[in-house]
N, C-alpha and C. Protein backbone atom coordinates (compact mmCIF):
# COMPACT_ATOMS: atom_id res chain seq x y z
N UNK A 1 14.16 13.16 12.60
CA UNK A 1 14.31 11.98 11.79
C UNK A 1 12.95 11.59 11.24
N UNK A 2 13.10 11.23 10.18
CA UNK A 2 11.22 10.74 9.47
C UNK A 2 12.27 9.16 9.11
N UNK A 3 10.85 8.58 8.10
CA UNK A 3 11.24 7.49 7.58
C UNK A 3 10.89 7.98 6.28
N UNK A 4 12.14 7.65 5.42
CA UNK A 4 12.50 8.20 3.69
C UNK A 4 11.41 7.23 2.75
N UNK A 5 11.25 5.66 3.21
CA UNK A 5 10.47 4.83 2.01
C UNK A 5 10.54 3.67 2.79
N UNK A 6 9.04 3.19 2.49
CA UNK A 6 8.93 2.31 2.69
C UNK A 6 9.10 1.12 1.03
N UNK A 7 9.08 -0.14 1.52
CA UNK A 7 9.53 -0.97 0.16
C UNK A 7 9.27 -2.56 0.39
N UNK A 8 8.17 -2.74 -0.88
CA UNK A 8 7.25 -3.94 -0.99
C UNK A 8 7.46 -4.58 -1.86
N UNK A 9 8.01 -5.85 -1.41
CA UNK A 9 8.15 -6.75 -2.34
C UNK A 9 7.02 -7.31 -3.29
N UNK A 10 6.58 -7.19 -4.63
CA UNK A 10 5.43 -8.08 -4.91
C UNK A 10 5.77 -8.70 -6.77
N UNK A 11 4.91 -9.97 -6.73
CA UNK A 11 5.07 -10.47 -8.10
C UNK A 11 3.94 -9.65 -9.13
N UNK A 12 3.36 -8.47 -8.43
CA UNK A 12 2.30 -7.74 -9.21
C UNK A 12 2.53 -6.61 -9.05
N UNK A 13 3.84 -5.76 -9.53
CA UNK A 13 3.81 -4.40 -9.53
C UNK A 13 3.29 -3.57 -10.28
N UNK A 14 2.48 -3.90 -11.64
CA UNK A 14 1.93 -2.94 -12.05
C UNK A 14 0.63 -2.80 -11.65
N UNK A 15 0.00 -4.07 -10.96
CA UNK A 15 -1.28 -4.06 -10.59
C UNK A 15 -1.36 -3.10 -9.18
N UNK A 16 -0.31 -3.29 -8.52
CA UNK A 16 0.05 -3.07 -7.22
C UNK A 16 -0.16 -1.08 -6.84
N UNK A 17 0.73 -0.79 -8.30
CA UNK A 17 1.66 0.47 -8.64
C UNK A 17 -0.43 1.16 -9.16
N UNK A 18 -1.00 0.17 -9.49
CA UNK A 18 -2.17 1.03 -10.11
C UNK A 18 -3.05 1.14 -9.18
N UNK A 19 -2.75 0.58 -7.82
CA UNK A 19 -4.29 0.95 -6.85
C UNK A 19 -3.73 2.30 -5.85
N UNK A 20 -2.32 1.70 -5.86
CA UNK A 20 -2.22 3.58 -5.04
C UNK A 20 -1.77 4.33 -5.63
N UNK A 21 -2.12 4.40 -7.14
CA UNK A 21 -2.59 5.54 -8.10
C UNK A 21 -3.67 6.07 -7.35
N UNK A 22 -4.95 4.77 -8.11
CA UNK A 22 -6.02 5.42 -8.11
C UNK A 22 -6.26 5.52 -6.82
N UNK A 23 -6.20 4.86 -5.49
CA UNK A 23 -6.67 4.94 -4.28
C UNK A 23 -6.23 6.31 -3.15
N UNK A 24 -4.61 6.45 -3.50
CA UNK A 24 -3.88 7.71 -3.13
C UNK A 24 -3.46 8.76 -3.82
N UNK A 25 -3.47 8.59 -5.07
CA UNK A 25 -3.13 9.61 -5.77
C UNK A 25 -1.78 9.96 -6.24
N UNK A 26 -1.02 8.64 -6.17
CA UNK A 26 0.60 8.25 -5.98
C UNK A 26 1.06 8.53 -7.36
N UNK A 27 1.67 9.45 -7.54
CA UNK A 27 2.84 9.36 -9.10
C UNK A 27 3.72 8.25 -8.99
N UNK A 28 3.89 7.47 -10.24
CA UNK A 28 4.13 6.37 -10.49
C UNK A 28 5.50 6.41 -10.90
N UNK A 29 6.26 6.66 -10.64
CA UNK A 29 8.01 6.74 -11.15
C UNK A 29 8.41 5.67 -12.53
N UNK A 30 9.76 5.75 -12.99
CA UNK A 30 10.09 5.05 -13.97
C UNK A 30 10.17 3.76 -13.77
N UNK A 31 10.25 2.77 -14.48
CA UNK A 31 10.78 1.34 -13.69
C UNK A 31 12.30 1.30 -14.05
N UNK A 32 12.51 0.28 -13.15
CA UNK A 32 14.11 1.06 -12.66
C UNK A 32 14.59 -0.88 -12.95
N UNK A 33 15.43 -1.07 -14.03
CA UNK A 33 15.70 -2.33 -14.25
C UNK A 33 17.04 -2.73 -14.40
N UNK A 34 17.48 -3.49 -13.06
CA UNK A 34 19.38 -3.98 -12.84
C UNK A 34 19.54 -4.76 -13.85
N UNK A 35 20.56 -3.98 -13.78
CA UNK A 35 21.92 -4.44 -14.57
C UNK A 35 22.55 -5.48 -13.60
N UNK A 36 22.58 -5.23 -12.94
CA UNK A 36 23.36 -6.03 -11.49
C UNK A 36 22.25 -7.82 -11.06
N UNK A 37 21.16 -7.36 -10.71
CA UNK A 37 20.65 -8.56 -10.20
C UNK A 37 19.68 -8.86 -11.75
N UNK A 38 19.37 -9.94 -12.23
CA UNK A 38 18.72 -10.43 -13.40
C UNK A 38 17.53 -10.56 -12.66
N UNK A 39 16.47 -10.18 -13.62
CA UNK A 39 15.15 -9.95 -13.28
C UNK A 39 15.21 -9.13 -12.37
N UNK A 40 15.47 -8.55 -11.43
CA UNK A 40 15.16 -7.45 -10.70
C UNK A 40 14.56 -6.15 -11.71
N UNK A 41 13.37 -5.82 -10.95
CA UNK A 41 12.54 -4.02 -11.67
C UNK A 41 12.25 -3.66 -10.11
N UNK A 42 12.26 -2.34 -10.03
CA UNK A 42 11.24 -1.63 -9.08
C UNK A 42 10.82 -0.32 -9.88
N UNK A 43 10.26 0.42 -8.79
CA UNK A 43 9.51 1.85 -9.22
C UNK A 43 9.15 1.91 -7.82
N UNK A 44 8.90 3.39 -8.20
CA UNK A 44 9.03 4.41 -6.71
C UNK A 44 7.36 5.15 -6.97
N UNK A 45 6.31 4.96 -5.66
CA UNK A 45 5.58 5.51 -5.95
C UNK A 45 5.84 7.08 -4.58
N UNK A 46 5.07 8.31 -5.40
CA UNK A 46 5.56 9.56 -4.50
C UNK A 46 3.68 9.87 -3.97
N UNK A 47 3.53 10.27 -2.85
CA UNK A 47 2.58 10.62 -2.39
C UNK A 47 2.55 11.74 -2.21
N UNK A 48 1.79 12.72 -1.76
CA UNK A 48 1.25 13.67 -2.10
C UNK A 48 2.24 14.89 -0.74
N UNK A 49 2.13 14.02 0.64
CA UNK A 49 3.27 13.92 1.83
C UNK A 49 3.61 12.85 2.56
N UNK A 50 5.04 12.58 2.68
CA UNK A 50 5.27 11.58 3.56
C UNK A 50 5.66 10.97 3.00
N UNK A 51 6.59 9.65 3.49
CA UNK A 51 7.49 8.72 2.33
C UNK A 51 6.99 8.37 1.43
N UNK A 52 7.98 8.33 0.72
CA UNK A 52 7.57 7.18 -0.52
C UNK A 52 7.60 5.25 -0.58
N UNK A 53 6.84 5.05 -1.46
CA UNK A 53 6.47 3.53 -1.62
C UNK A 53 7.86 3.18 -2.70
N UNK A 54 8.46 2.41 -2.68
CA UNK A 54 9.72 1.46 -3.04
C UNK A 54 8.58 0.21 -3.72
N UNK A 55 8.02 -0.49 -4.68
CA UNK A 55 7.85 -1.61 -4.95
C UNK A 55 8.66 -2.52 -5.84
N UNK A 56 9.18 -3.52 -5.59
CA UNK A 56 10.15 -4.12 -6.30
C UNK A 56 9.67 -5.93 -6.04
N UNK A 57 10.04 -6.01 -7.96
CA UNK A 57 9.74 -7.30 -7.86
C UNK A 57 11.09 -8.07 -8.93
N UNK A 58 10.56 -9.39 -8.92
CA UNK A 58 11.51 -10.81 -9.43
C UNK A 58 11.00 -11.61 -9.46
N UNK A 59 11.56 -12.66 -10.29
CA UNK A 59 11.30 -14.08 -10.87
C UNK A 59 11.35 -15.05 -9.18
N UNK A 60 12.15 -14.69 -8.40
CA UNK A 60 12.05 -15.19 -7.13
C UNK A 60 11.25 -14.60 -5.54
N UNK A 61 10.25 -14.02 -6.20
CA UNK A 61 9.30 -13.42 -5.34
C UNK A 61 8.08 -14.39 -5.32
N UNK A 62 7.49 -14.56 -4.36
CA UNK A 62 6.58 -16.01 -3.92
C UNK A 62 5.34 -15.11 -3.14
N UNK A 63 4.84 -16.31 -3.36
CA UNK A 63 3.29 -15.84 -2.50
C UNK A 63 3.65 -15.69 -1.12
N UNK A 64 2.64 -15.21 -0.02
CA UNK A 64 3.23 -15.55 1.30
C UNK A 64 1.74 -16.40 1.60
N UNK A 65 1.74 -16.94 2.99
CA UNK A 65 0.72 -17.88 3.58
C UNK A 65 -0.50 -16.68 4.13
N UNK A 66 -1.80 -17.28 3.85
CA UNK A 66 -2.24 -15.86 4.57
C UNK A 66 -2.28 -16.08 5.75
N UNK A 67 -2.70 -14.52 6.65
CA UNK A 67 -2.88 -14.17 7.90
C UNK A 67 -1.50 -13.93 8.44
N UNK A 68 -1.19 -13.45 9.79
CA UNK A 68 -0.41 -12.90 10.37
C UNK A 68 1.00 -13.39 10.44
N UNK A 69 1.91 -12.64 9.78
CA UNK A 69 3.36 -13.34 9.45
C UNK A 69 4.56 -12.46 10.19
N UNK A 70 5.47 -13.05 10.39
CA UNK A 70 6.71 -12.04 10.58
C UNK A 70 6.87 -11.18 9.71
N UNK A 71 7.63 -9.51 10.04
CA UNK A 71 7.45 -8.66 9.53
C UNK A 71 6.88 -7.46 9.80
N UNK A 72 6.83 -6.31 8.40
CA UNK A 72 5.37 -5.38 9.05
C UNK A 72 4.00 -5.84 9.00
N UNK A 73 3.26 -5.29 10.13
CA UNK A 73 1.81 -5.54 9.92
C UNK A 73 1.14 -5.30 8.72
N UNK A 74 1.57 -3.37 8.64
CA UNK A 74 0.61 -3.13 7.49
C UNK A 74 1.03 -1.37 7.49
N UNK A 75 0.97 -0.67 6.22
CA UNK A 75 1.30 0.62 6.26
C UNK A 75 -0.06 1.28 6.41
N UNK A 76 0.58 2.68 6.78
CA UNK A 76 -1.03 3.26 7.43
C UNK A 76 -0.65 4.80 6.60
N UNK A 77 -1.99 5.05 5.59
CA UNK A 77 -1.88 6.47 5.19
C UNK A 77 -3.04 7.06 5.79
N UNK A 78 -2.26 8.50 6.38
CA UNK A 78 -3.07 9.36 6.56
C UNK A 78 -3.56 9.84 5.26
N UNK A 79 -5.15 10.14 5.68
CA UNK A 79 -5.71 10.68 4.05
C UNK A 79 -6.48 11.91 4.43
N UNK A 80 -6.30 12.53 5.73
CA UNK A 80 -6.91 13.77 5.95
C UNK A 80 -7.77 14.04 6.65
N UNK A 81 -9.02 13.59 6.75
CA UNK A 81 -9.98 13.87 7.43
C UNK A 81 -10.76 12.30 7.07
N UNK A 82 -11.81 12.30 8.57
CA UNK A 82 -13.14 10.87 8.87
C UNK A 82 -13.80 11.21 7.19
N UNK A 83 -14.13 11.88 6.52
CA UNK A 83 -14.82 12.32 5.53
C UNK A 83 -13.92 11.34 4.09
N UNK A 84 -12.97 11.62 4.15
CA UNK A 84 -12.17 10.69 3.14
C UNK A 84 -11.83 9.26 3.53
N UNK A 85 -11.96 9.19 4.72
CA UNK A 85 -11.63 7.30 5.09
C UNK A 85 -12.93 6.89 4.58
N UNK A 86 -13.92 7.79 5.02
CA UNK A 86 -15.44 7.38 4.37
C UNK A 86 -15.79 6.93 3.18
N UNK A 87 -15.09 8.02 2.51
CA UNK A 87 -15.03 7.82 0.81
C UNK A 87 -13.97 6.67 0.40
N UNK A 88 -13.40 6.54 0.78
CA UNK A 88 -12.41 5.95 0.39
C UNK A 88 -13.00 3.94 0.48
N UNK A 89 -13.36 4.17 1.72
CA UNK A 89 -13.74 2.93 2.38
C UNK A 89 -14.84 2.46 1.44
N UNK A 90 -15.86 3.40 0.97
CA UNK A 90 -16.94 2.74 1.03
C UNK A 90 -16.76 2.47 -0.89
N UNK A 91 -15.87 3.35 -1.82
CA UNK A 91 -15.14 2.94 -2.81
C UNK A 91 -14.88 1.26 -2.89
N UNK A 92 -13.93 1.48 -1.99
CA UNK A 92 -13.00 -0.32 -2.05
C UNK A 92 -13.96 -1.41 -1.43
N UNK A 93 -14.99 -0.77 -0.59
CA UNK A 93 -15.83 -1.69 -0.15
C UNK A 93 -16.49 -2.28 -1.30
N UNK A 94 -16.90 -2.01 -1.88
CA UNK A 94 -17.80 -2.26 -3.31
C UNK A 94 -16.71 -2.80 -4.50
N UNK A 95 -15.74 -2.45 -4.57
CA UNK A 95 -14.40 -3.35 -4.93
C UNK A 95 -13.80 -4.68 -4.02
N UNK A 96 -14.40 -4.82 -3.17
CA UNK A 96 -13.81 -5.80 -2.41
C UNK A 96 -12.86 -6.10 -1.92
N UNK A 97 -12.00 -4.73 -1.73
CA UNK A 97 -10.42 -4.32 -1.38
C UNK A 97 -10.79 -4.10 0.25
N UNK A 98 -11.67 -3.85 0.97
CA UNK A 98 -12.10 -3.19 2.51
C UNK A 98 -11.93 -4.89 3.30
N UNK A 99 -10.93 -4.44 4.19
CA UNK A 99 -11.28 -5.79 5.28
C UNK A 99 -11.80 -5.33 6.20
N UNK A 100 -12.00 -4.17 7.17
CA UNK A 100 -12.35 -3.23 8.06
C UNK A 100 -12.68 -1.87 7.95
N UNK A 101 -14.61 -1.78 7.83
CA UNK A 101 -14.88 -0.65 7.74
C UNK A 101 -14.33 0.53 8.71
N UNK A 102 -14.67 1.52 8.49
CA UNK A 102 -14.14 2.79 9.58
C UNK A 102 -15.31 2.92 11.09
N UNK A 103 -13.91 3.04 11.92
CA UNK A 103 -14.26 3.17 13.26
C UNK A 103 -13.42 3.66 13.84
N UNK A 104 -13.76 4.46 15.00
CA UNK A 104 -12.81 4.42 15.68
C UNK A 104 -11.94 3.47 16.74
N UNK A 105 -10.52 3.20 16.78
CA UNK A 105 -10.15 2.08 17.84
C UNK A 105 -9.86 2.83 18.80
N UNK A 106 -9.61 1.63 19.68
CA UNK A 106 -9.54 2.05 21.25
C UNK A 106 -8.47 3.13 21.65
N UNK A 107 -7.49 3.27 20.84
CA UNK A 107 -6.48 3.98 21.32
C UNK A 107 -6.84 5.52 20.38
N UNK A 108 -7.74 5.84 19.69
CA UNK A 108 -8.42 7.16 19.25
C UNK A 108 -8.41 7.34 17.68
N UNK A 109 -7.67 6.12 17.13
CA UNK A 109 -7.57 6.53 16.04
C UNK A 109 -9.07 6.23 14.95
N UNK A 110 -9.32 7.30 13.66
CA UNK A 110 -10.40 6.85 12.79
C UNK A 110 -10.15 6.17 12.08
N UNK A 111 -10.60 5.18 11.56
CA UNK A 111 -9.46 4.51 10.64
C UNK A 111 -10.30 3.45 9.50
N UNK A 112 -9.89 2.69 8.36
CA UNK A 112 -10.52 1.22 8.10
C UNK A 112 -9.29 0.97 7.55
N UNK A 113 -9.52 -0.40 7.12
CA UNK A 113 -8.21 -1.32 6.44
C UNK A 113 -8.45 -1.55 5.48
N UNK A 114 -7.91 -1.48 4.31
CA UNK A 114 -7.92 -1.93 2.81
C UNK A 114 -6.44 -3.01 2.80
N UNK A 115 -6.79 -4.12 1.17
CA UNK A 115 -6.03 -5.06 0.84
C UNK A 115 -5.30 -5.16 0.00
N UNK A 116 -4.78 -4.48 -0.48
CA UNK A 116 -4.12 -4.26 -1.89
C UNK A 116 -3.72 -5.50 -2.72
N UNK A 117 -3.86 -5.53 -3.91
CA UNK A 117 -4.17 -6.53 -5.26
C UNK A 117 -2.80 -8.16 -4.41
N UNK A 118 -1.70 -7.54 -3.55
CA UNK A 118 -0.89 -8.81 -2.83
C UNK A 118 -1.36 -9.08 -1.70
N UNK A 119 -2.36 -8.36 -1.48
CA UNK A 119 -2.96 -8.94 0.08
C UNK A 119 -2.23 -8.26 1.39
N UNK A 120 -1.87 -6.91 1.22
CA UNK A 120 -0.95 -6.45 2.04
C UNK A 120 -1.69 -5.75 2.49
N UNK A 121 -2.07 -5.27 3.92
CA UNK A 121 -3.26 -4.16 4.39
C UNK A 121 -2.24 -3.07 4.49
N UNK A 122 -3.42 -2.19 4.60
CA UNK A 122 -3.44 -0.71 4.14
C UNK A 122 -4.06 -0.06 5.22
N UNK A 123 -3.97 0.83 6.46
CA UNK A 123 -4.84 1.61 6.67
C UNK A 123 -4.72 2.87 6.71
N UNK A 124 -5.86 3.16 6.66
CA UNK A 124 -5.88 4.69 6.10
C UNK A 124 -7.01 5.54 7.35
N UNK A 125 -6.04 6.42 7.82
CA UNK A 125 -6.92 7.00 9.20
C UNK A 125 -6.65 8.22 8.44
N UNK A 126 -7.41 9.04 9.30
CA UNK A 126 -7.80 10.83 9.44
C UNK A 126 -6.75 11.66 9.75
């Protein structure tokens, strides 16, 4: 069993849809617009392996409060090797997307955290 897609609600999907372009390398699918629910769009972003990203937004999509909420924590891409969290990190660091440079945590993993344009973390280990 894997998991098929994950799926993020946000009021900024093209901004959203353009950082894990450039950050992962994500093909950007069609936007996909109901007939059924008014204002509803999504798009499907495809990664390179491993599920795909679902982002879908609406006229009734809201900010959330920051810091720690019910829900998921945060999605985690593997990006290959300590050498690309490096690169990657020290990219968004200088963009101001990095909440947590790379380290290793206690339980072994390499890792840092990025924020994406809704404030949703990201981490990206080895």
């Amino acid at each position: 069993m894997k998991i098929h897609h994950v799926a993020i609600w946000t009021r900024n999907m093209d901004g959203v849809a353009a950082f894990w372009a450039r950050v992962f390398g994500a093909e950007i699918g069609p936007v996909y617009v109901s007939r059924n629910r008014p204002g509803f769009r999504s798009c499907w972003l495809t990664l390179a392996d491993g599920p795909k990203v679902e982002l879908m937004t609406g006229p009734w999509v809201e900010d959330f409060a920051e810091g720690e909420r019910d829900g998921y924590a945060h999605v985690a891409v593997s990006v290959g090797s300590m050498a690309q969290v490096d690169r990657i990190a020290a990219r968004l660091g200088l963009e101001g997307c990095l909440v947590s440079g790379p380290r290793t945590t206690g339980d072994g993993f390499y890792e840092a955290v990025l924020r994406d344009p809704d404030g949703n973390l990201i981490e990206i280990t080895a």
